[in-house]
Each structure stands twice: as structure tokens, then as C-alpha cells.
C-alpha atoms as a PDB file:
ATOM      1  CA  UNK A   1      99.916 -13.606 -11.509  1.00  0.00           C
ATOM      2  CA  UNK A   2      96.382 -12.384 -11.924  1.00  0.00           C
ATOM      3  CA  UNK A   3      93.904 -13.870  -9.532  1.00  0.00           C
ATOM      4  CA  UNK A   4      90.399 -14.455 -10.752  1.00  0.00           C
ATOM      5  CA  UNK A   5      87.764 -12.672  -9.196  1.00  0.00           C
ATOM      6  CA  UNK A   6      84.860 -15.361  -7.788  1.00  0.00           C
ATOM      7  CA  UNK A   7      81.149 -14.172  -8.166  1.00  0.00           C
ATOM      8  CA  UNK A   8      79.411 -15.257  -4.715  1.00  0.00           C
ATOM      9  CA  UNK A   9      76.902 -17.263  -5.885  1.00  0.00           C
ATOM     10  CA  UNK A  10      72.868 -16.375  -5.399  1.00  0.00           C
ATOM     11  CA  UNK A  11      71.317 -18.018  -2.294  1.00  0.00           C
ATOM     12  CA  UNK A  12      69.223 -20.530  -2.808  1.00  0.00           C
ATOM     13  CA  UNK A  13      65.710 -19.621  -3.465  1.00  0.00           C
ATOM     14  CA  UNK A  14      63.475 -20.708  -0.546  1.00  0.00           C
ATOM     15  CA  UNK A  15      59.891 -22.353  -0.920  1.00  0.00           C
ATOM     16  CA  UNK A  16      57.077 -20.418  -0.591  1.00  0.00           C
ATOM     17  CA  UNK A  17      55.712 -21.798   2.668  1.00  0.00           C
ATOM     18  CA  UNK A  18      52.207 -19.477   2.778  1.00  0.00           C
ATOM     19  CA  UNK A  19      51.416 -21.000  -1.163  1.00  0.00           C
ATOM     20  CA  UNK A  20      51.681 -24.073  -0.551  1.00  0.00           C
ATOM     21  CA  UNK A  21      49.770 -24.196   2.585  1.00  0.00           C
ATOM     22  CA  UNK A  22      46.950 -22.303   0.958  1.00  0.00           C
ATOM     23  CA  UNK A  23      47.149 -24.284  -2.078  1.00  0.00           C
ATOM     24  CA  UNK A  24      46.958 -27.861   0.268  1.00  0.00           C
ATOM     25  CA  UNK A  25      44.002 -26.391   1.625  1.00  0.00           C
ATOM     26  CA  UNK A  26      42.177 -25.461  -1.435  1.00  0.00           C
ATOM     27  CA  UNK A  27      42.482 -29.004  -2.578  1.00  0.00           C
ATOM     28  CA  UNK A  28      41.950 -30.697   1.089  1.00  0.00           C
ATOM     29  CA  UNK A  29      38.263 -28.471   1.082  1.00  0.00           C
ATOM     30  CA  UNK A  30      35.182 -30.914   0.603  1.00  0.00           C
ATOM     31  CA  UNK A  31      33.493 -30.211  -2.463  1.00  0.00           C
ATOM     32  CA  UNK A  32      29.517 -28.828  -1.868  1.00  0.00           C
ATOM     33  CA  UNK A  33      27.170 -31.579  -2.854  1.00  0.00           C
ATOM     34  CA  UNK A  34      25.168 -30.964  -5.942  1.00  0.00           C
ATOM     35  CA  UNK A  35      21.289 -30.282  -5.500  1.00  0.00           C
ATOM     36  CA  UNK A  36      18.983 -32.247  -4.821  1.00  0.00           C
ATOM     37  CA  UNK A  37      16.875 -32.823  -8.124  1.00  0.00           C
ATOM     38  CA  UNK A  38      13.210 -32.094  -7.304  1.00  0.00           C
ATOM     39  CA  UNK A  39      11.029 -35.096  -8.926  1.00  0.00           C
ATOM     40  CA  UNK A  40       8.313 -34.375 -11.654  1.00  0.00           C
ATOM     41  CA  UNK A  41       5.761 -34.567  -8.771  1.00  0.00           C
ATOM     42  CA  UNK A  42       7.470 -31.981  -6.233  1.00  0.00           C
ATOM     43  CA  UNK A  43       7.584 -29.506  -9.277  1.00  0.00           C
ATOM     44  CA  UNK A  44       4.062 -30.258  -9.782  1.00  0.00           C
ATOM     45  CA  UNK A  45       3.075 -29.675  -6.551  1.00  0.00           C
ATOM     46  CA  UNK A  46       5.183 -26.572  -6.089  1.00  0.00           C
ATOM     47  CA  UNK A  47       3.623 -25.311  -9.762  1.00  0.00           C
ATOM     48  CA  UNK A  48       0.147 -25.736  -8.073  1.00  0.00           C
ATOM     49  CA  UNK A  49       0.990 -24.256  -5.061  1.00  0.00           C
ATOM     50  CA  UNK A  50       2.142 -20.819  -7.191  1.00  0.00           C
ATOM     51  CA  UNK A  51      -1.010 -20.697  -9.362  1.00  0.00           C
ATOM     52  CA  UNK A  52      -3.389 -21.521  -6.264  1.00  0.00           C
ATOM     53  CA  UNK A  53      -0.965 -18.363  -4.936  1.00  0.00           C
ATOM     54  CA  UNK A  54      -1.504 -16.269  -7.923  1.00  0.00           C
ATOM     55  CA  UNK A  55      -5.124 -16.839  -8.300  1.00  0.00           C
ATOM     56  CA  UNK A  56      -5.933 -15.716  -4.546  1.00  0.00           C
ATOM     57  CA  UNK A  57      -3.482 -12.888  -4.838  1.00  0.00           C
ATOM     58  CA  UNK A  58      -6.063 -12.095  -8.001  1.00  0.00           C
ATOM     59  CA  UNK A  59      -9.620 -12.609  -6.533  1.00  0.00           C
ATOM     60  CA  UNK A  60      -8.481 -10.544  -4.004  1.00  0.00           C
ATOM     61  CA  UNK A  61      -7.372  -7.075  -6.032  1.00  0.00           C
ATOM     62  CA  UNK A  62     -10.659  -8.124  -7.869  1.00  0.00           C
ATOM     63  CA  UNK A  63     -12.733  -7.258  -4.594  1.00  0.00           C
ATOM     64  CA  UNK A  64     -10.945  -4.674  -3.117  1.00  0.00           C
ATOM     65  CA  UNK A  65     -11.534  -3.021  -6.996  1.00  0.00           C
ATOM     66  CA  UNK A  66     -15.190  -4.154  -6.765  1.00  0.00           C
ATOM     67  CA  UNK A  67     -15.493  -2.483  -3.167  1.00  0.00           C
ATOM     68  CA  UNK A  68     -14.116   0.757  -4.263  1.00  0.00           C
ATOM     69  CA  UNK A  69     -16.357   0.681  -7.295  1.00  0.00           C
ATOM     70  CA  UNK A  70     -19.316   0.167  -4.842  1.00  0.00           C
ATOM     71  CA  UNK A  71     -17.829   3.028  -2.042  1.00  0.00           C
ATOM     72  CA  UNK A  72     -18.388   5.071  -5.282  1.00  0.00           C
ATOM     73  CA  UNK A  73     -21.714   4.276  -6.802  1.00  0.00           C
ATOM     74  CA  UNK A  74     -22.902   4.326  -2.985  1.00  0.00           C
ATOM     75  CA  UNK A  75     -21.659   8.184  -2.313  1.00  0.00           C
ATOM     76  CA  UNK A  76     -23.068   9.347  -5.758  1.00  0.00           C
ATOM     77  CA  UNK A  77     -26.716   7.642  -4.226  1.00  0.00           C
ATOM     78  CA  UNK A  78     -26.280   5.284  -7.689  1.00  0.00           C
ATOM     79  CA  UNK A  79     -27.982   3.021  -4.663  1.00  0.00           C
ATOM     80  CA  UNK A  80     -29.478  -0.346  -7.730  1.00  0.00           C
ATOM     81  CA  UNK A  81     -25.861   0.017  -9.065  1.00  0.00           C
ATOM     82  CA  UNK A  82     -23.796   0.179  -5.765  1.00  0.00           C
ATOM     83  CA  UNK A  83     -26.162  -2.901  -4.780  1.00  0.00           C
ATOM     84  CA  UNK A  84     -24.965  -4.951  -7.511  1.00  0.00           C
ATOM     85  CA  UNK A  85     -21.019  -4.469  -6.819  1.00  0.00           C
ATOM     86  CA  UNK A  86     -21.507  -4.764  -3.279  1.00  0.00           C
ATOM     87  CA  UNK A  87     -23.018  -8.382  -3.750  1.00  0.00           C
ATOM     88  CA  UNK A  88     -19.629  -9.057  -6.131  1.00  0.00           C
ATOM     89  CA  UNK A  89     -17.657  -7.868  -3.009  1.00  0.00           C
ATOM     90  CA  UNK A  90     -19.291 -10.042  -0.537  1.00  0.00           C
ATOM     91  CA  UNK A  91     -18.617 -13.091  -2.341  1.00  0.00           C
ATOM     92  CA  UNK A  92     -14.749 -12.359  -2.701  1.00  0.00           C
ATOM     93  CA  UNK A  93     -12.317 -13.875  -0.699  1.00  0.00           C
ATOM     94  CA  UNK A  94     -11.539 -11.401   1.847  1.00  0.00           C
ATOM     95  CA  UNK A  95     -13.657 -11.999   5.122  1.00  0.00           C
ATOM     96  CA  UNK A  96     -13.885  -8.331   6.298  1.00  0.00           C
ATOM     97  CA  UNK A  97     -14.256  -6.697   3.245  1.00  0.00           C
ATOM     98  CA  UNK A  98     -17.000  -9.100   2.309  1.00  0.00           C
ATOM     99  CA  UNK A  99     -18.875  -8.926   5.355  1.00  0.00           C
ATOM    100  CA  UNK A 100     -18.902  -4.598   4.815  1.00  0.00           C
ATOM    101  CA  UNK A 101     -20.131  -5.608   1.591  1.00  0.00           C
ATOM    102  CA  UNK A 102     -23.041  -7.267   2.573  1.00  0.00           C
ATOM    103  CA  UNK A 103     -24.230  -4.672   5.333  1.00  0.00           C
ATOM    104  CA  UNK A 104     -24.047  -1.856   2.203  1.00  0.00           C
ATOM    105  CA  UNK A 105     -25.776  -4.058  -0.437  1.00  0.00           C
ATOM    106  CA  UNK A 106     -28.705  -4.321   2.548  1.00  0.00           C
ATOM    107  CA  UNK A 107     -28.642  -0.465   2.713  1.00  0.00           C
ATOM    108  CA  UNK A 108     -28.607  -0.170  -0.797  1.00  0.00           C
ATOM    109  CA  UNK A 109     -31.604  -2.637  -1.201  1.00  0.00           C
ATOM    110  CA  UNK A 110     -33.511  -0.663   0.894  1.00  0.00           C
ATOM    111  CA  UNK A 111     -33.077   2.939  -0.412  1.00  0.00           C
ATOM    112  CA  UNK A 112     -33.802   1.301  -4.193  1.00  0.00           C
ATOM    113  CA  UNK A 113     -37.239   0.384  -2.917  1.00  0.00           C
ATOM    114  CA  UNK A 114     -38.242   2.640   0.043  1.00  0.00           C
ATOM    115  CA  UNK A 115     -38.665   0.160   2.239  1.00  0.00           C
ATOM    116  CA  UNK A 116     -39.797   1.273   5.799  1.00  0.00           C
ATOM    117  CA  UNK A 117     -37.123   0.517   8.393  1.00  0.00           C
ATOM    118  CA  UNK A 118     -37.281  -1.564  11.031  1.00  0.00           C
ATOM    119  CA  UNK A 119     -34.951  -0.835  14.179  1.00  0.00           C
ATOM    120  CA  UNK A 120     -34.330  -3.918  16.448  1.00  0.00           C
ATOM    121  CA  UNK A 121     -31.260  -5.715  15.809  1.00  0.00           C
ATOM    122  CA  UNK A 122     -27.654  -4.148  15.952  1.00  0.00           C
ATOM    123  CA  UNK A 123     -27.741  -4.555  12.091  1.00  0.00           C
ATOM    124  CA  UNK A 124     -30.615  -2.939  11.980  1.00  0.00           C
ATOM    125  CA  UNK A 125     -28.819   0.357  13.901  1.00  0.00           C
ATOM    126  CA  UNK A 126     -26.006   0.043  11.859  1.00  0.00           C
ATOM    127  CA  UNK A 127     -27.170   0.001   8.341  1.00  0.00           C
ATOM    128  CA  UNK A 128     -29.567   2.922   9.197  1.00  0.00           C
ATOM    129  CA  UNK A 129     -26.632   4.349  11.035  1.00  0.00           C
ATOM    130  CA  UNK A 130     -25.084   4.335   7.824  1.00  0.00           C
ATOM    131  CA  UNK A 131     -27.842   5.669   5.747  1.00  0.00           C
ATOM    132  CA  UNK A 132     -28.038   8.994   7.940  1.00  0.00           C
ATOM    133  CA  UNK A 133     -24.191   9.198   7.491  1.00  0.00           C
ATOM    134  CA  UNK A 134     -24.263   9.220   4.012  1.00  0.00           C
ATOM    135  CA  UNK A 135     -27.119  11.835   4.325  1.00  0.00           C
ATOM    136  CA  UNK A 136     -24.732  13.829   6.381  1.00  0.00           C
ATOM    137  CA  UNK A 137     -26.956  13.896   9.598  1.00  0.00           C
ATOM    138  CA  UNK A 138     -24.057  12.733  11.771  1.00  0.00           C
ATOM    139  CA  UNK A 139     -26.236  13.641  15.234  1.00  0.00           C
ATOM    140  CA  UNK A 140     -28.631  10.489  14.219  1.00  0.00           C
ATOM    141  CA  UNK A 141     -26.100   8.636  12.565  1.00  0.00           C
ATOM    142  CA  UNK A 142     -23.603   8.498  15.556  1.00  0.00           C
ATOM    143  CA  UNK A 143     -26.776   7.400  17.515  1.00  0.00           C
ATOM    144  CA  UNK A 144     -27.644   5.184  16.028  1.00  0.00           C
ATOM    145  CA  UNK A 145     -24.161   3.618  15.622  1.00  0.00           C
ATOM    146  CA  UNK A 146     -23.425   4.136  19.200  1.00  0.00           C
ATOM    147  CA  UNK A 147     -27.034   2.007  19.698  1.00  0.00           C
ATOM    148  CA  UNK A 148     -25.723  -0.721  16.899  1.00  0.00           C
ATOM    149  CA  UNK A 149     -22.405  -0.762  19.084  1.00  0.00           C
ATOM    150  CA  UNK A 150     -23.751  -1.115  22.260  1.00  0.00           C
ATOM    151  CA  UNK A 151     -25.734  -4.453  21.459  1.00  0.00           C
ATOM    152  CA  UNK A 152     -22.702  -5.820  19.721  1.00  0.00           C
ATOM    153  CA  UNK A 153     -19.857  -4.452  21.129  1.00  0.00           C
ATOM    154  CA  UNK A 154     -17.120  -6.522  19.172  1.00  0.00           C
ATOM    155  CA  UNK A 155     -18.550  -5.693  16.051  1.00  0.00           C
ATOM    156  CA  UNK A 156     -15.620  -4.279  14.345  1.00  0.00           C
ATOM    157  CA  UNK A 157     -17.292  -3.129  11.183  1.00  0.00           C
ATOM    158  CA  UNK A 158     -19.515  -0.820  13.059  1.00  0.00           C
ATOM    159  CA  UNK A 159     -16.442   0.544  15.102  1.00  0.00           C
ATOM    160  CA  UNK A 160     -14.692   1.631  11.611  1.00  0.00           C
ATOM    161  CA  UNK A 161     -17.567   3.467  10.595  1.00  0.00           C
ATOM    162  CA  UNK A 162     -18.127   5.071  13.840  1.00  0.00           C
ATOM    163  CA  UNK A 163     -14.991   6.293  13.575  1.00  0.00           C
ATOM    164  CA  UNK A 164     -15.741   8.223  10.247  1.00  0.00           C
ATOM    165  CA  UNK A 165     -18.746   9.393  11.773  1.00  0.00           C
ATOM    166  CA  UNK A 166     -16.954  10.730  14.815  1.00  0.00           C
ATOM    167  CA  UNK A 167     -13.959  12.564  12.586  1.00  0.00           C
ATOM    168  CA  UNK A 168     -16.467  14.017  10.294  1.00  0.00           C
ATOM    169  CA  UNK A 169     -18.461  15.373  12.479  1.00  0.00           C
ATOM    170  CA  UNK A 170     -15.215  17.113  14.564  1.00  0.00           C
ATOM    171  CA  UNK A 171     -14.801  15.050  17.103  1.00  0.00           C
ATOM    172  CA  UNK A 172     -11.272  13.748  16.410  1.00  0.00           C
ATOM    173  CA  UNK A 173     -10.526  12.149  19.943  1.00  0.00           C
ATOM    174  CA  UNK A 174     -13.163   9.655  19.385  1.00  0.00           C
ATOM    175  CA  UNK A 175     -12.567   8.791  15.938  1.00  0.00           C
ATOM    176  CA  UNK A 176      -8.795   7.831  16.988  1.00  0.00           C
ATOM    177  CA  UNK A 177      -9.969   5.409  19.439  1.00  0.00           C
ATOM    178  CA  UNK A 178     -12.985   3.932  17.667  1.00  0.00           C
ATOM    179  CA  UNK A 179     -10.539   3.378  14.738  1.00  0.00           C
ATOM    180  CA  UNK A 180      -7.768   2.198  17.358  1.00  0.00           C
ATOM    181  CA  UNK A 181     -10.104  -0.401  18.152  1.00  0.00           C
ATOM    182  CA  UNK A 182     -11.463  -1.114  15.042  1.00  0.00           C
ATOM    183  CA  UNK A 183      -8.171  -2.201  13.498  1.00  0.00           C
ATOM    184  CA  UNK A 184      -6.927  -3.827  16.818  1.00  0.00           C
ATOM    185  CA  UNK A 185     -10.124  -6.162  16.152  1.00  0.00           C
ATOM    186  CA  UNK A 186      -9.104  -6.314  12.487  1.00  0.00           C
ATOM    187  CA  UNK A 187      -5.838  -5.263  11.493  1.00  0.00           C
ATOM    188  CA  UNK A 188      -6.644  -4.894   8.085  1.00  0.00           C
ATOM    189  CA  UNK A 189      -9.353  -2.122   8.763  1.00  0.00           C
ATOM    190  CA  UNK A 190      -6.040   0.349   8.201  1.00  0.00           C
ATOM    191  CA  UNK A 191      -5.339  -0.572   4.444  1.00  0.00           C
ATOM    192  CA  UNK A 192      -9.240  -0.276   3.887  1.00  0.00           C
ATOM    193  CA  UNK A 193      -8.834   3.273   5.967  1.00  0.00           C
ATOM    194  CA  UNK A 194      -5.856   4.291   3.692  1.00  0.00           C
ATOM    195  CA  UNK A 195      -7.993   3.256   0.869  1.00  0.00           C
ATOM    196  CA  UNK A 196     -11.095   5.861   2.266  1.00  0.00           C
ATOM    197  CA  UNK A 197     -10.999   9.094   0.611  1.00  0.00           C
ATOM    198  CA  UNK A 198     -12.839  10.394   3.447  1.00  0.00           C
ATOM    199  CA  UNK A 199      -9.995   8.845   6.228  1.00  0.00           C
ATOM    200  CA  UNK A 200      -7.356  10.384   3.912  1.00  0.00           C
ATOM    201  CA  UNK A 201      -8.800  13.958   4.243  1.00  0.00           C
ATOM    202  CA  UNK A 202      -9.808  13.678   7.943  1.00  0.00           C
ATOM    203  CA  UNK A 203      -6.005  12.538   8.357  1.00  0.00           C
ATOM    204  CA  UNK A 204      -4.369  15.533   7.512  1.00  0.00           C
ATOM    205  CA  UNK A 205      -6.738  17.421   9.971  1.00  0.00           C
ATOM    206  CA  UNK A 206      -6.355  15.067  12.480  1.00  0.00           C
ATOM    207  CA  UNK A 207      -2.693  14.238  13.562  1.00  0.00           C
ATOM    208  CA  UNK A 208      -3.824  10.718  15.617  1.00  0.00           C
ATOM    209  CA  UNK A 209      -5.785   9.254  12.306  1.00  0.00           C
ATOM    210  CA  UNK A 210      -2.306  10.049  10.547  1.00  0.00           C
ATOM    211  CA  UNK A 211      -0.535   8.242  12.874  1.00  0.00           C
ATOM    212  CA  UNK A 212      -2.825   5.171  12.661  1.00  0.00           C
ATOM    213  CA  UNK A 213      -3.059   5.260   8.896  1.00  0.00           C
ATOM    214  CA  UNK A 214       0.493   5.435   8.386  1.00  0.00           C
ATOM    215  CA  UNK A 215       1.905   3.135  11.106  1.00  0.00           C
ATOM    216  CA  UNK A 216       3.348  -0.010   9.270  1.00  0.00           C
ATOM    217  CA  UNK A 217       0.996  -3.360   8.836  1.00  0.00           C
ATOM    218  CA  UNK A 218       1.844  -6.839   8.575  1.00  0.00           C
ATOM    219  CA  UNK A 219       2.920  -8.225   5.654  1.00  0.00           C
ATOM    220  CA  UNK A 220       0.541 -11.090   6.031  1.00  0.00           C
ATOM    221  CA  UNK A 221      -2.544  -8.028   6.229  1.00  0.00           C
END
């Protein structure tokens, strides 16, 4: 008698464990709350807050473009012209920058008219300081810088252009450090330095006024 032959039957097919404990998971996870919707006076507000933003970030390129104008005019002797954009400078937003300004546009003043000059004040030092500079006479311009420094020691503006006095005139230690100080005192003397044709050249002479120019500033300078 023929026996049947029994197929074994297939086991039994097992849950998948890992699934469904991933899957419980998923759907035990909290759901992330939806964003807070900003009322119509928080956008206001935040609106105003970007144009007041965008309108400083403005004024600002506006003077730096006004000083370089006047830098310019005031190297070519254009003295009545460099005047005029160094009075738009000084009334720009930028404290440092403005106060430069207003030193130049008394230099320029003076050389339109030929007035006489009066040295008693460390102004007074400075801004002829700066004349003689720009007449290339660095022995009386340093002088009378070092004079302008000594009665106001702090005076920042007068250590930045000391230092160009210094470096032009070879004597690359003491630019270094009168720069070194000047932008310690103001840190954003370096971006007007980068700015300087006159620093640029000296820095590729001098390796220390590279250094300075180049090290990093902060982004709130």
C-alpha cells in the first residue's frame, strides 16, 4: 500500500519585535508645538528695528566714502574741496572717523586762506603736525606730533598719524608701536589703516605693520 508522503509544514512566522517597538515609539513621541505667531505689533517693531539697522549700516559706508574722498582731495592739496567732504565726514555717525574729520577740515581751512598758525594747544601741534607731513618734512612733522602727543597723551588720533609719520620716514619700530597703541585705544583705527594707501605700502616693507593690519577685528568694529 502506498504511503503518502507529509510536507512538514512552514514554521510559523514570528512578529517583528524591533518594528513594532520603533513604530510604538514613533507614535508615543510628543508632537513639537507650533510657533508662536508674532502679533502685528512685534512685526512692527522688529520691521523698525531692521530699517533703523539698515539705515546706520548706510550712513556709515556714506562716511567712510566721504572720508576717502576727502584723504584724496587733501593729498592732491585740492585743500577748499577736501574742506567741504571733511565737514560731511564729521557729521556721520562714526565717532572716530568724524572726529579725524574735523582736525583735517581745520587744516584744510587754514591752508585755503593762509592763515598764520598759532602753536599752543595739542590741536594746535597736531594739525600743523599734519600739514608738514603732507609737505613731506617728516623731521618737523614728527615734532611736532611728538609735542601734540605729549600734552595729550591718550589722544588716539594723533597716535595713528604718528605712526605714518614714523613708517614713512624709516623708522618702522616706532610706527608698530604708535599704531599698536593707536588701535588698542581704538580698535577700529586698523580698518581705517587697511583703508590708507600709504599703511598698505609701508606694510609690505614693514613686516610688524603687516601683522597689525592683517590680524582679525571684531565683528562689532
Amino acid at each position: 500500500m502506498a504511503t503518502t508522503k507529509k510536507t512538514p509544514s512552514a514554521p510559523a512566522t514570528q512578529p517583528d519585535k524591533t518594528r513594532s517597538a520603533k513604530a510604538a515609539a514613533v507614535r508615543e513621541m510628543p508632537k513639537a508645538s507650533p510657533a508662536p505667531v508674532k502679533s502685528a505689533a512685534e512685526l512692527k517693531a522688529a520691521a523698525a528695528l531692521e530699517a533703523a539697522a539698515t539705515q546706520a549700516r548706510a550712513a556709515l559706508q556714506t562716511q567712510m566714502k566721504q572720508w576717502e574722498q576727502a584723504v584724496q582731495l587733501f593729498s592732491q592739496k585740492k585743500f577748499a574741496q577736501a574742506q567741504t567732504r571733511f565737514n560731511e565726514a564729521a557729521g556721520g555717525p562714526a565717532a572716530h572717523i568724524a572726529d579725524k574729520a574735523r582736525s583735517y577740515a581745520q587744516i584744510c581751512a587754514r591752508k585755503a586762506n593762509g592763515a598764520e598758525v598759532n602753536l599752543d594747544t595739542a590741536d594746535d601741534h597736531f594739525n600743523y603736525g599734519v600739514e608738514r607731513l603732507n609737505a613731506r618734512d617728516m623731521d618737523v612733522a614728527r615734532k611736532h606730533l611728538d609735542r601734540a602727543l605729549a600734552m595729550q597723551p591718550d589722544g588716539e588720533h594723533i597716535l595713528f598719524t604718528l605712526a605714518l609719520c614714523c613708517g614713512l620716514a624709516g623708522d618702522g619700530n616706532a610706527a608698530c608701536e604708535n599704531l599698536k597703541r593707536a588701535i588698542a585705544l581704538e580698535p577700529r583705527n586698523r580698518i581705517l589703516a587697511r583703508q590708507d594707501p600709504e599703511f598698505n605700502a609701508l606694510s609690505q616693507q614693514i613686516p610688524g605693520l603687516r601683522a597689525l593690519l592683517s590680524a582679525e577685528t571684531p565683528d562689532n568694529y
